[in-house]
C-alpha atoms as a PDB file:
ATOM      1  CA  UNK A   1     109.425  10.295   1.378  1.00  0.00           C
ATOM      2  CA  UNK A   2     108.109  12.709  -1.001  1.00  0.00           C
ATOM      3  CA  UNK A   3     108.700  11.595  -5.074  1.00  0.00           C
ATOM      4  CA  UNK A   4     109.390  12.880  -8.059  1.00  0.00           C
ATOM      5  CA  UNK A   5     106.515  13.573 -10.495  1.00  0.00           C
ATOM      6  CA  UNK A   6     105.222  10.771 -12.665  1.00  0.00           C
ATOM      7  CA  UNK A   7     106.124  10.378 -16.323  1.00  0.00           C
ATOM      8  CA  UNK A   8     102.772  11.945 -17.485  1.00  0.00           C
ATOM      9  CA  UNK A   9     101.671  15.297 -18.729  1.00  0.00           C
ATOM     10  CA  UNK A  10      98.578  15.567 -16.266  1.00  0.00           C
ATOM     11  CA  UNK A  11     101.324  15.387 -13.092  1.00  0.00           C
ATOM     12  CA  UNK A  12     103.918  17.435 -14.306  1.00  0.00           C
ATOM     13  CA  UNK A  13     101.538  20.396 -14.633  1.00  0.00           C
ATOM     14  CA  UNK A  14     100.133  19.527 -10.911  1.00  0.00           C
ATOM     15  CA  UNK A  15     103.863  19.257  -9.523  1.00  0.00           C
ATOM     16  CA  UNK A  16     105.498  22.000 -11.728  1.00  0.00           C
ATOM     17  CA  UNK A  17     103.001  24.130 -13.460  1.00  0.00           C
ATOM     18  CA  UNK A  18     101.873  25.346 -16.621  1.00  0.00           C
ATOM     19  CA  UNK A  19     104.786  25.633 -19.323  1.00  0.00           C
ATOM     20  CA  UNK A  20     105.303  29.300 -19.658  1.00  0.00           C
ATOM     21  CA  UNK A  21     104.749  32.348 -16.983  1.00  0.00           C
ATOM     22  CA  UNK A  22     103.638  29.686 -14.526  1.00  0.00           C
ATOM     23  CA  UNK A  23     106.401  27.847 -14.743  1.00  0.00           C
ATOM     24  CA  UNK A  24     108.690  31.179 -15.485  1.00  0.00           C
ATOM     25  CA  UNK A  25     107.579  32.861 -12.125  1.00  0.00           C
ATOM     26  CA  UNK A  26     109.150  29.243 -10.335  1.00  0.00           C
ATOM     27  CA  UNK A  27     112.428  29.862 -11.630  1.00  0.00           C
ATOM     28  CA  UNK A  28     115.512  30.360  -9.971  1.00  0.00           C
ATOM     29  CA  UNK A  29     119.443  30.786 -10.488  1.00  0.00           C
ATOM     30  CA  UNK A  30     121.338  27.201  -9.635  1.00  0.00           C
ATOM     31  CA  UNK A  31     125.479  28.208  -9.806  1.00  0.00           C
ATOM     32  CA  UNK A  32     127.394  25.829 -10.944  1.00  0.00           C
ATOM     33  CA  UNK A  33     130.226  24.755  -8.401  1.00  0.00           C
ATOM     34  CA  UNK A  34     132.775  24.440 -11.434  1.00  0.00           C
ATOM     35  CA  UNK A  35     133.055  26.415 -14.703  1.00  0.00           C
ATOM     36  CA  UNK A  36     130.518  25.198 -17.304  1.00  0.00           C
ATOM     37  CA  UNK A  37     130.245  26.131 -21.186  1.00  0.00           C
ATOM     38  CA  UNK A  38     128.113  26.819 -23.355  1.00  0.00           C
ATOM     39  CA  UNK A  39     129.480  26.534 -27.080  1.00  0.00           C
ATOM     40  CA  UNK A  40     133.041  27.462 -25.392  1.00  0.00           C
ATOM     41  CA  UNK A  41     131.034  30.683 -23.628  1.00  0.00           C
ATOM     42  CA  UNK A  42     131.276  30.794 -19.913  1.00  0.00           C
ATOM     43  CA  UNK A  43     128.446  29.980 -17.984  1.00  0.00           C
ATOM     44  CA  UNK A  44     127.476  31.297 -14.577  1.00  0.00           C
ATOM     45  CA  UNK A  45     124.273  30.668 -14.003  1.00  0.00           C
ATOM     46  CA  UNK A  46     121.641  27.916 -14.409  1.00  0.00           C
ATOM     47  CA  UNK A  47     118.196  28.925 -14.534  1.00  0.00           C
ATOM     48  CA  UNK A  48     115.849  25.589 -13.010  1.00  0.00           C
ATOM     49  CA  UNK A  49     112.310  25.023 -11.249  1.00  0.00           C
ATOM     50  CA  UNK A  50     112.543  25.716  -7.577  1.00  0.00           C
ATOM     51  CA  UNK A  51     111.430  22.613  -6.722  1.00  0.00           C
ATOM     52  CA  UNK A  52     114.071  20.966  -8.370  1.00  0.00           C
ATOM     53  CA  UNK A  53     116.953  23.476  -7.826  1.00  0.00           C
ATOM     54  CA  UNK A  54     117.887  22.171  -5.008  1.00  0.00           C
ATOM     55  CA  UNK A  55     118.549  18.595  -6.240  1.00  0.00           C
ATOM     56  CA  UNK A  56     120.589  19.595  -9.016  1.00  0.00           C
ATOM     57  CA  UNK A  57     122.696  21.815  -6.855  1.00  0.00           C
ATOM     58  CA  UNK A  58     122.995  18.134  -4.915  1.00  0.00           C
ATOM     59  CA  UNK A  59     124.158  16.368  -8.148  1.00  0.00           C
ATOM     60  CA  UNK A  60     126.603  19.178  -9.578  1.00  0.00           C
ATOM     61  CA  UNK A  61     128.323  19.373  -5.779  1.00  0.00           C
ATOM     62  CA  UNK A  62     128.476  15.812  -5.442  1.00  0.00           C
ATOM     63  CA  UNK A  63     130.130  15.409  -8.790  1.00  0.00           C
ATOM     64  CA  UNK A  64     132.751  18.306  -8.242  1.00  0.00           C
ATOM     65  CA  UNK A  65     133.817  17.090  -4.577  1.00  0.00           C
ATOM     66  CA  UNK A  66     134.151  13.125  -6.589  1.00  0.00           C
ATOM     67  CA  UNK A  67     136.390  14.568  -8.909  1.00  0.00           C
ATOM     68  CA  UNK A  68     138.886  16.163  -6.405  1.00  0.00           C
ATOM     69  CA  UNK A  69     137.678  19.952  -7.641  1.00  0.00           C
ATOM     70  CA  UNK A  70     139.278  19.237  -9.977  1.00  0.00           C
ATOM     71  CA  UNK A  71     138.291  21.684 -13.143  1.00  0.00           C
ATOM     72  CA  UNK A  72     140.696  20.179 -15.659  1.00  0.00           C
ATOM     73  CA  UNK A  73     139.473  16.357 -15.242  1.00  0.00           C
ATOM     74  CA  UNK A  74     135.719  18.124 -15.138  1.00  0.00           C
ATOM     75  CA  UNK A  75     136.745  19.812 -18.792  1.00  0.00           C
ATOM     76  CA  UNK A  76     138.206  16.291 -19.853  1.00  0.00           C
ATOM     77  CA  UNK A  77     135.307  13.876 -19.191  1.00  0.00           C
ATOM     78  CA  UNK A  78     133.136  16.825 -21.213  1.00  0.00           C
ATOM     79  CA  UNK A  79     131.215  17.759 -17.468  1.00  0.00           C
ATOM     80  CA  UNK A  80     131.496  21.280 -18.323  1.00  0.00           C
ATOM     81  CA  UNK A  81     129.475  21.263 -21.634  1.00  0.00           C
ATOM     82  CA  UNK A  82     126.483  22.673 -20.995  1.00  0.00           C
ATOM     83  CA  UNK A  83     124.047  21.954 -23.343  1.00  0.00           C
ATOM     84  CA  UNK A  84     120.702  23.639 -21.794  1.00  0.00           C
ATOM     85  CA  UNK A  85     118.030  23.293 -19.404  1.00  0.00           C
ATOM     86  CA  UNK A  86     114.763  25.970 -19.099  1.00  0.00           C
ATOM     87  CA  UNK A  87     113.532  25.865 -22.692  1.00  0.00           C
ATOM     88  CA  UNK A  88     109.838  26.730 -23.734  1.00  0.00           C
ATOM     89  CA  UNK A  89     109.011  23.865 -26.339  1.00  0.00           C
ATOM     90  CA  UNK A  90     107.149  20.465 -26.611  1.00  0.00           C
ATOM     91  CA  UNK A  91     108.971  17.627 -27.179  1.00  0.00           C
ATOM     92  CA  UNK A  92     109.965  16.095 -30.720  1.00  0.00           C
ATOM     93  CA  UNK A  93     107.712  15.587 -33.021  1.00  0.00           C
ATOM     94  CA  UNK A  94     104.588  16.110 -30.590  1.00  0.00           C
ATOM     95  CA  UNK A  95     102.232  18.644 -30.966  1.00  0.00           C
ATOM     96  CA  UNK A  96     100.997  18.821 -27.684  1.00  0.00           C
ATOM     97  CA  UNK A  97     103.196  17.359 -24.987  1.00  0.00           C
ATOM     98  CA  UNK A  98     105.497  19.762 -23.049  1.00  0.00           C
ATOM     99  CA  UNK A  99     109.044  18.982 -22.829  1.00  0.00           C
ATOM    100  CA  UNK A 100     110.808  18.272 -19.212  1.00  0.00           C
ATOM    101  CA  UNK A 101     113.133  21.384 -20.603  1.00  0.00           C
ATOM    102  CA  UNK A 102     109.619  23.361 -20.564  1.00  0.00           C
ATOM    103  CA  UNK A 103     108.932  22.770 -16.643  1.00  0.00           C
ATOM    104  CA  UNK A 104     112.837  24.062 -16.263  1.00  0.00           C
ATOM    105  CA  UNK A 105     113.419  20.107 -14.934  1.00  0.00           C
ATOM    106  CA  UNK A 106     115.828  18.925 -17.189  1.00  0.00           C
ATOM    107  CA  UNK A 107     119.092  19.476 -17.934  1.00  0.00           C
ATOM    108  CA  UNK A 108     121.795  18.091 -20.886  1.00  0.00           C
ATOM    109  CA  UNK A 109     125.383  17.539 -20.593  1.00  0.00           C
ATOM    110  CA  UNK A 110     127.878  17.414 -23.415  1.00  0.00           C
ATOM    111  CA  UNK A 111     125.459  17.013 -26.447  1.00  0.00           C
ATOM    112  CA  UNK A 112     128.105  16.463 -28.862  1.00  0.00           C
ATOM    113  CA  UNK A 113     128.839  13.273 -27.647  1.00  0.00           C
ATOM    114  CA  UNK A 114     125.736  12.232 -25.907  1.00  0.00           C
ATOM    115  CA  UNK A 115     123.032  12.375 -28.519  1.00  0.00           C
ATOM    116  CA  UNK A 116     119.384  11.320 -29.019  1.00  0.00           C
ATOM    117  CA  UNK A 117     120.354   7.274 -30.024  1.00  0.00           C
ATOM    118  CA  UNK A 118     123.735   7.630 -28.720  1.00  0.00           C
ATOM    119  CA  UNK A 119     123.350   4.693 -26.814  1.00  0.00           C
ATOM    120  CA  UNK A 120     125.103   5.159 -23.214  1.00  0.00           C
ATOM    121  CA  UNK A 121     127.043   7.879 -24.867  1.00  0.00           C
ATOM    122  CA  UNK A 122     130.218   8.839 -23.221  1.00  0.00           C
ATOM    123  CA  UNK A 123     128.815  10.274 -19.742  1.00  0.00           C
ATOM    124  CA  UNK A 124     130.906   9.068 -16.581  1.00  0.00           C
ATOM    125  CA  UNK A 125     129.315   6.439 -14.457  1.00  0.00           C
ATOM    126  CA  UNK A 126     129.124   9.087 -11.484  1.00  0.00           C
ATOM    127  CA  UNK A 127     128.071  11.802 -12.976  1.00  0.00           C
ATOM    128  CA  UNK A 128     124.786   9.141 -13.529  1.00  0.00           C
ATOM    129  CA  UNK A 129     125.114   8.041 -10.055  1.00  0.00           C
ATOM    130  CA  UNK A 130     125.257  11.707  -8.594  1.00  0.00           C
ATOM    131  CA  UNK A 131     121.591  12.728 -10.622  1.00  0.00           C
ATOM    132  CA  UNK A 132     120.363   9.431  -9.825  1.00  0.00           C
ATOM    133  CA  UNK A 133     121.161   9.718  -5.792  1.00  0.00           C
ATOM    134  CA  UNK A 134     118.951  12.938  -6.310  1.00  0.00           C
ATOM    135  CA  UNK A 135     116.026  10.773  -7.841  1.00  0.00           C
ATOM    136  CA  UNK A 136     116.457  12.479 -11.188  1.00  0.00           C
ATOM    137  CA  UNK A 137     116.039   9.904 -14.531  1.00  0.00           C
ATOM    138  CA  UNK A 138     118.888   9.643 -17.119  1.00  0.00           C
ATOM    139  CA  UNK A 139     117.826   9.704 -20.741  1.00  0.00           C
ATOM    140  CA  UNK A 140     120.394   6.942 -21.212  1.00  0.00           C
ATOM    141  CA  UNK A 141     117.933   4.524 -19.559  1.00  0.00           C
ATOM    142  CA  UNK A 142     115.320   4.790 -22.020  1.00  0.00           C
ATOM    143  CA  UNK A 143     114.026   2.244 -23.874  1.00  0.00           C
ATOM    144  CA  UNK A 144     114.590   2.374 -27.446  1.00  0.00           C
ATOM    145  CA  UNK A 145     116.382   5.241 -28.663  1.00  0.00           C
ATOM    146  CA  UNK A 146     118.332   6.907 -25.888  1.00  0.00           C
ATOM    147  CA  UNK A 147     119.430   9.988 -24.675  1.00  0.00           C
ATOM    148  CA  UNK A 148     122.384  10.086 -22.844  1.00  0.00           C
ATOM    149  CA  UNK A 149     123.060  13.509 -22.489  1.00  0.00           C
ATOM    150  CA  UNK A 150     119.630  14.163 -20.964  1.00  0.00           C
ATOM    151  CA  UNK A 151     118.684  14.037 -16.867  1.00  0.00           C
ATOM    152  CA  UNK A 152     115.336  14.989 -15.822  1.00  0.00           C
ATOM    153  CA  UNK A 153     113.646  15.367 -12.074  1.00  0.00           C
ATOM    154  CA  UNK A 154     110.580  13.124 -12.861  1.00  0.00           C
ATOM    155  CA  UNK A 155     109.447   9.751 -11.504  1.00  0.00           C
ATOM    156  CA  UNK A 156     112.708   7.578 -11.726  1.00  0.00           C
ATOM    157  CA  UNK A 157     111.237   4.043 -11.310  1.00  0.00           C
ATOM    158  CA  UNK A 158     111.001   3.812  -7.836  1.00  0.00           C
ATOM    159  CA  UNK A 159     114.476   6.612  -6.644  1.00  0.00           C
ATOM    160  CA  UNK A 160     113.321   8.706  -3.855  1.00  0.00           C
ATOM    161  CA  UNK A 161     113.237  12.012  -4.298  1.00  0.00           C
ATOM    162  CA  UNK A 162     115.683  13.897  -2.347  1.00  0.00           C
ATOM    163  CA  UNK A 163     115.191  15.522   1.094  1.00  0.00           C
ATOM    164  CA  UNK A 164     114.971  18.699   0.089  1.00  0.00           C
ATOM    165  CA  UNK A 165     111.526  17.998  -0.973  1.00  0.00           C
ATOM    166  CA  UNK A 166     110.020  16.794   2.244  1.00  0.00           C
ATOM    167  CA  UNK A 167     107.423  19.732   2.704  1.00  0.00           C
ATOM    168  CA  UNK A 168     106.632  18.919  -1.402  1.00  0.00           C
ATOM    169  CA  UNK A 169     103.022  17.695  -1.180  1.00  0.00           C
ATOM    170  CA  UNK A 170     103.396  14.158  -3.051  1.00  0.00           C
ATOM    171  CA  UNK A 171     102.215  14.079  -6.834  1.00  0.00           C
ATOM    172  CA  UNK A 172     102.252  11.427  -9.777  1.00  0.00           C
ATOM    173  CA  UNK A 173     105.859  13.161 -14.295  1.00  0.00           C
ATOM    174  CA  UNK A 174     106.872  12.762 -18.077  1.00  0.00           C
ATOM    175  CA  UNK A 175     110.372  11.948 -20.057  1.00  0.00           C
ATOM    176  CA  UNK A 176     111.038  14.197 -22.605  1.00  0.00           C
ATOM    177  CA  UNK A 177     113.658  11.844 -25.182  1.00  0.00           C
ATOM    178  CA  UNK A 178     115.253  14.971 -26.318  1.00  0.00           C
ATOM    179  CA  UNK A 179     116.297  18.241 -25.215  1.00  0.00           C
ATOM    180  CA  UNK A 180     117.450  21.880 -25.874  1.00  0.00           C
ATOM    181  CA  UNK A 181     117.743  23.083 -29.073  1.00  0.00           C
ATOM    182  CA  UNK A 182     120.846  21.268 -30.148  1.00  0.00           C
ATOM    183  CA  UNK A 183     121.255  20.281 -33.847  1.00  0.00           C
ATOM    184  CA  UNK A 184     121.922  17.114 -33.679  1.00  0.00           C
ATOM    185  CA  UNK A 185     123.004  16.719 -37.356  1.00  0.00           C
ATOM    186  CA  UNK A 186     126.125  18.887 -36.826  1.00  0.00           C
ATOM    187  CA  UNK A 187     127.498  16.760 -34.173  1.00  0.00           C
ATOM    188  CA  UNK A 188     130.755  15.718 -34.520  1.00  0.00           C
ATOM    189  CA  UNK A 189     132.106  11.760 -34.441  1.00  0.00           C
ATOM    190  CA  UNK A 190     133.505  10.781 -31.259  1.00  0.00           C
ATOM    191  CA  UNK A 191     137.300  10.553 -31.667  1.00  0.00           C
ATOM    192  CA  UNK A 192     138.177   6.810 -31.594  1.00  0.00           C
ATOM    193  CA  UNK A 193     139.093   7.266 -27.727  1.00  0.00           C
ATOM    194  CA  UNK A 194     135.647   8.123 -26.795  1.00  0.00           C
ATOM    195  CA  UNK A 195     134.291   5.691 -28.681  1.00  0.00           C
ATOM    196  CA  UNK A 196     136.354   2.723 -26.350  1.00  0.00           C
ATOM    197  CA  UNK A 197     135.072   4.276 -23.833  1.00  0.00           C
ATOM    198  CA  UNK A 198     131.783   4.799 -25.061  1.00  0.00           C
ATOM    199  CA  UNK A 199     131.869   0.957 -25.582  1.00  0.00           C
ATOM    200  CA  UNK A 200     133.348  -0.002 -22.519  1.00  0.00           C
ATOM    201  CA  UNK A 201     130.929   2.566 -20.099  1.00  0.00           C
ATOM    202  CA  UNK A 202     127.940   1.145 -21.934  1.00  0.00           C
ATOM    203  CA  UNK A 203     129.335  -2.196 -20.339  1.00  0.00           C
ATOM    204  CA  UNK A 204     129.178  -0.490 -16.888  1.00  0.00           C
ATOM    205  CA  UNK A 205     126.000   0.305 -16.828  1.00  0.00           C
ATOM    206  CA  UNK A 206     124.787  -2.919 -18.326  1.00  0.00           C
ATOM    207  CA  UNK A 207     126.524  -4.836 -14.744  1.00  0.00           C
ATOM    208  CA  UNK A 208     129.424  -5.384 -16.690  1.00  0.00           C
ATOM    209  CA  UNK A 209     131.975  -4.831 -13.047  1.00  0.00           C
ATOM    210  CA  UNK A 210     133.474  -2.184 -15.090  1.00  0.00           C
ATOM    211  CA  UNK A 211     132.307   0.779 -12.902  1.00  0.00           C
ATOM    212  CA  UNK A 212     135.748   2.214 -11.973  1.00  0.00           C
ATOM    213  CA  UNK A 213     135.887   2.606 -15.779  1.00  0.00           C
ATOM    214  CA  UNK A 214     133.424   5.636 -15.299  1.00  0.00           C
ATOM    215  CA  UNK A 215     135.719   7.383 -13.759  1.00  0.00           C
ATOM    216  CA  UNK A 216     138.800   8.088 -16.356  1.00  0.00           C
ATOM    217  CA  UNK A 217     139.039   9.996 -19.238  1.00  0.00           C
ATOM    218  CA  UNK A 218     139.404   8.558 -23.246  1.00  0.00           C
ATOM    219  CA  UNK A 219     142.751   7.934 -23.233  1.00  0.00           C
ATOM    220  CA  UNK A 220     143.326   6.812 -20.224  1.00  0.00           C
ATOM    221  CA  UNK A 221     140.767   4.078 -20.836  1.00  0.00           C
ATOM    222  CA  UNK A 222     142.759   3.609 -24.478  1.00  0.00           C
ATOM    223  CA  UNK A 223     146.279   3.555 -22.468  1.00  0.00           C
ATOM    224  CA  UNK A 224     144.759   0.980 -19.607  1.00  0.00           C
ATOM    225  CA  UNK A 225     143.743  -1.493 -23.097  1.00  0.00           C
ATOM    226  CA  UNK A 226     146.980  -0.586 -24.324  1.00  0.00           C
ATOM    227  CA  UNK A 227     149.148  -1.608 -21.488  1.00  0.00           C
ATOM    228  CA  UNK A 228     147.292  -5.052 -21.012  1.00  0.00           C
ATOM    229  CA  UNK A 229     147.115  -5.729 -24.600  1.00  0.00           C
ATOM    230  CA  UNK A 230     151.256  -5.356 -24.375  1.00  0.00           C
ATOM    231  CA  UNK A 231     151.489  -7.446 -21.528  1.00  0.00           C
ATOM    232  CA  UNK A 232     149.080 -10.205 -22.754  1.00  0.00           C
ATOM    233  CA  UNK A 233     151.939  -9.964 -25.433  1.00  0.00           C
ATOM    234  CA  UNK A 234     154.920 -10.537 -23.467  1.00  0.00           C
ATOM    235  CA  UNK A 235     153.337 -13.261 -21.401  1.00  0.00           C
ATOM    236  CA  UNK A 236     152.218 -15.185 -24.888  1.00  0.00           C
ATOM    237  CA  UNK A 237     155.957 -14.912 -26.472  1.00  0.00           C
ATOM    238  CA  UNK A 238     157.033 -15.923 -22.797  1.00  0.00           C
ATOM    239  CA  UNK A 239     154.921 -18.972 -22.664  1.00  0.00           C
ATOM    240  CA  UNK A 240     154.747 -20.501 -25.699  1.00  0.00           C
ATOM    241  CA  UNK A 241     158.494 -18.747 -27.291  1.00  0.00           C
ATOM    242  CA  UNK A 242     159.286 -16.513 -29.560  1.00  0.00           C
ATOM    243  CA  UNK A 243     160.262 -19.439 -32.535  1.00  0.00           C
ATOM    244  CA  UNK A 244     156.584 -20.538 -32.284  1.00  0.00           C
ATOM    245  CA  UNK A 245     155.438 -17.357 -31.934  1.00  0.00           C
ATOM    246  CA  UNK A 246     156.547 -16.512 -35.329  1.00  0.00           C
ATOM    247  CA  UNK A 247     155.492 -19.515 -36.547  1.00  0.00           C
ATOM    248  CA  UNK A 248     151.989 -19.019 -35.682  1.00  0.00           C
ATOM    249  CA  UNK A 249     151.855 -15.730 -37.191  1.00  0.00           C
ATOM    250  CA  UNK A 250     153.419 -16.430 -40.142  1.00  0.00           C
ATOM    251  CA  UNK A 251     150.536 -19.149 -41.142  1.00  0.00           C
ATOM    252  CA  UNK A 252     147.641 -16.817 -40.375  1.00  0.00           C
ATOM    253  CA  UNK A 253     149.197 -14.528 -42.493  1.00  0.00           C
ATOM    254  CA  UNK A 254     149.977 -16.693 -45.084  1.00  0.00           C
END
């Protein structure tokens, strides 16, 4: 089965062409299957590479049908923010090598919370799992200083690529840690909800067995801690009474 490109310059020019009206004459119009944003401005359109079209297409339909078409939970887990895909540049702090965003084979979701060293960030487990099943590589697999937001359609460490790329001829790609033209600087904290889940998703994808975690929003991961916290409560006062309870309490505090 046909792959990806490899992570180097030299096959990402053979596979997608040179950065500019090469790679501008490739480019086609991907439609989102939800309503994305782009700071709060509708989106209808994605411009991509051809040969990757396709695959993201794949990824964005997969993820709407998981989430029950569902717009609102989309706008919740931060789906919809668009954060930019076909963009001219080389990456950061490089001279000469060409950004994935610069083959129009890259794409970043909800920057503000996703940045470059962001860790795992806050990006649901299948929204990962949907790019992945298309071959693509998630920025918040890098080593080092991550990019969560980030996917690209480039070799993914041994993914397939997807069969919409059969009659591709096979090449060796590049990862571009970085993308659009975000400012990262103005980038607002995560609330303390997305930062428990931030926490707890990063334990996902490290084979925690906390994948279903991936699928709820902030505060329902908050409530879920919440709720057991309470009951852990009730079933300590329960066990051991209330009288030494108190007592307990009152010497820590003391």
């Amino acid at each position: 089965m046909t792959k990806w490109p490899k992570d180097n310059q030299a096959d990402l020019l053979a596979f997608y062409g040179t950065p500019g009206p090469d790679v501008e004459r490739q480019l086609v119009d991907v439609i989102p299957p939800f309503q994305m944003y782009y700071d709060g401005k509708p989106v209808a359109r994605i411009r991509f590479h051809r040969k990757a079209a396709g695959a993201l297409t794949a990824a964005l339909n997969e993820i709407w049908e998981h989430y029950g078409r569902d717009q609102k939970k989309i706008d919740a887990l931060g789906i919809s923010k668009y954060a930019g895909a076909y963009n001219p540049r080389k990456v950061r702090g490089s001279a000469t090598k060409w950004s994935n965003h610069a083959y129009a084979a890259a794409i970043d979701l909800n920057a503000a919370e996703n940045g470059f060293g962001a860790g795992h960030g806050t990006m649901p487990q299948p929204v990962i799992d949907a790019f992945k099943r298309q071959g693509a590589r998630w920025g918040g697999d890098y080593r080092g200083r991550t990019d969560p937001m980030h996917f690209e359609f480039c070799d993914a460490s041994g993914y397939p690529g997807p069969v919409a790329l059969m009659d591709v001829p096979q090449v060796d790609g590049d990862s571009d840690q970085g993308g659009g033209n975000t400012d990262f600087s103005a980038q607002s904290k995560p609330s303390f909800g997305k930062r428990v889940r931030n926490w707890l998703v990063g334990l996902t994808s490290s084979g925690g067995g906390l994948g279903f975690l991936g699928y709820l929003t902030s505060w329902e991961v908050v409530a879920i801690l919440c709720g057991f916290s309470l009951l852990m409560t009730v079933l300590i006062v329960w066990f051991f009474g209330p009288d030494r309870v108190r007592a307990w309490v009152a010497r820590q505090v003391n």
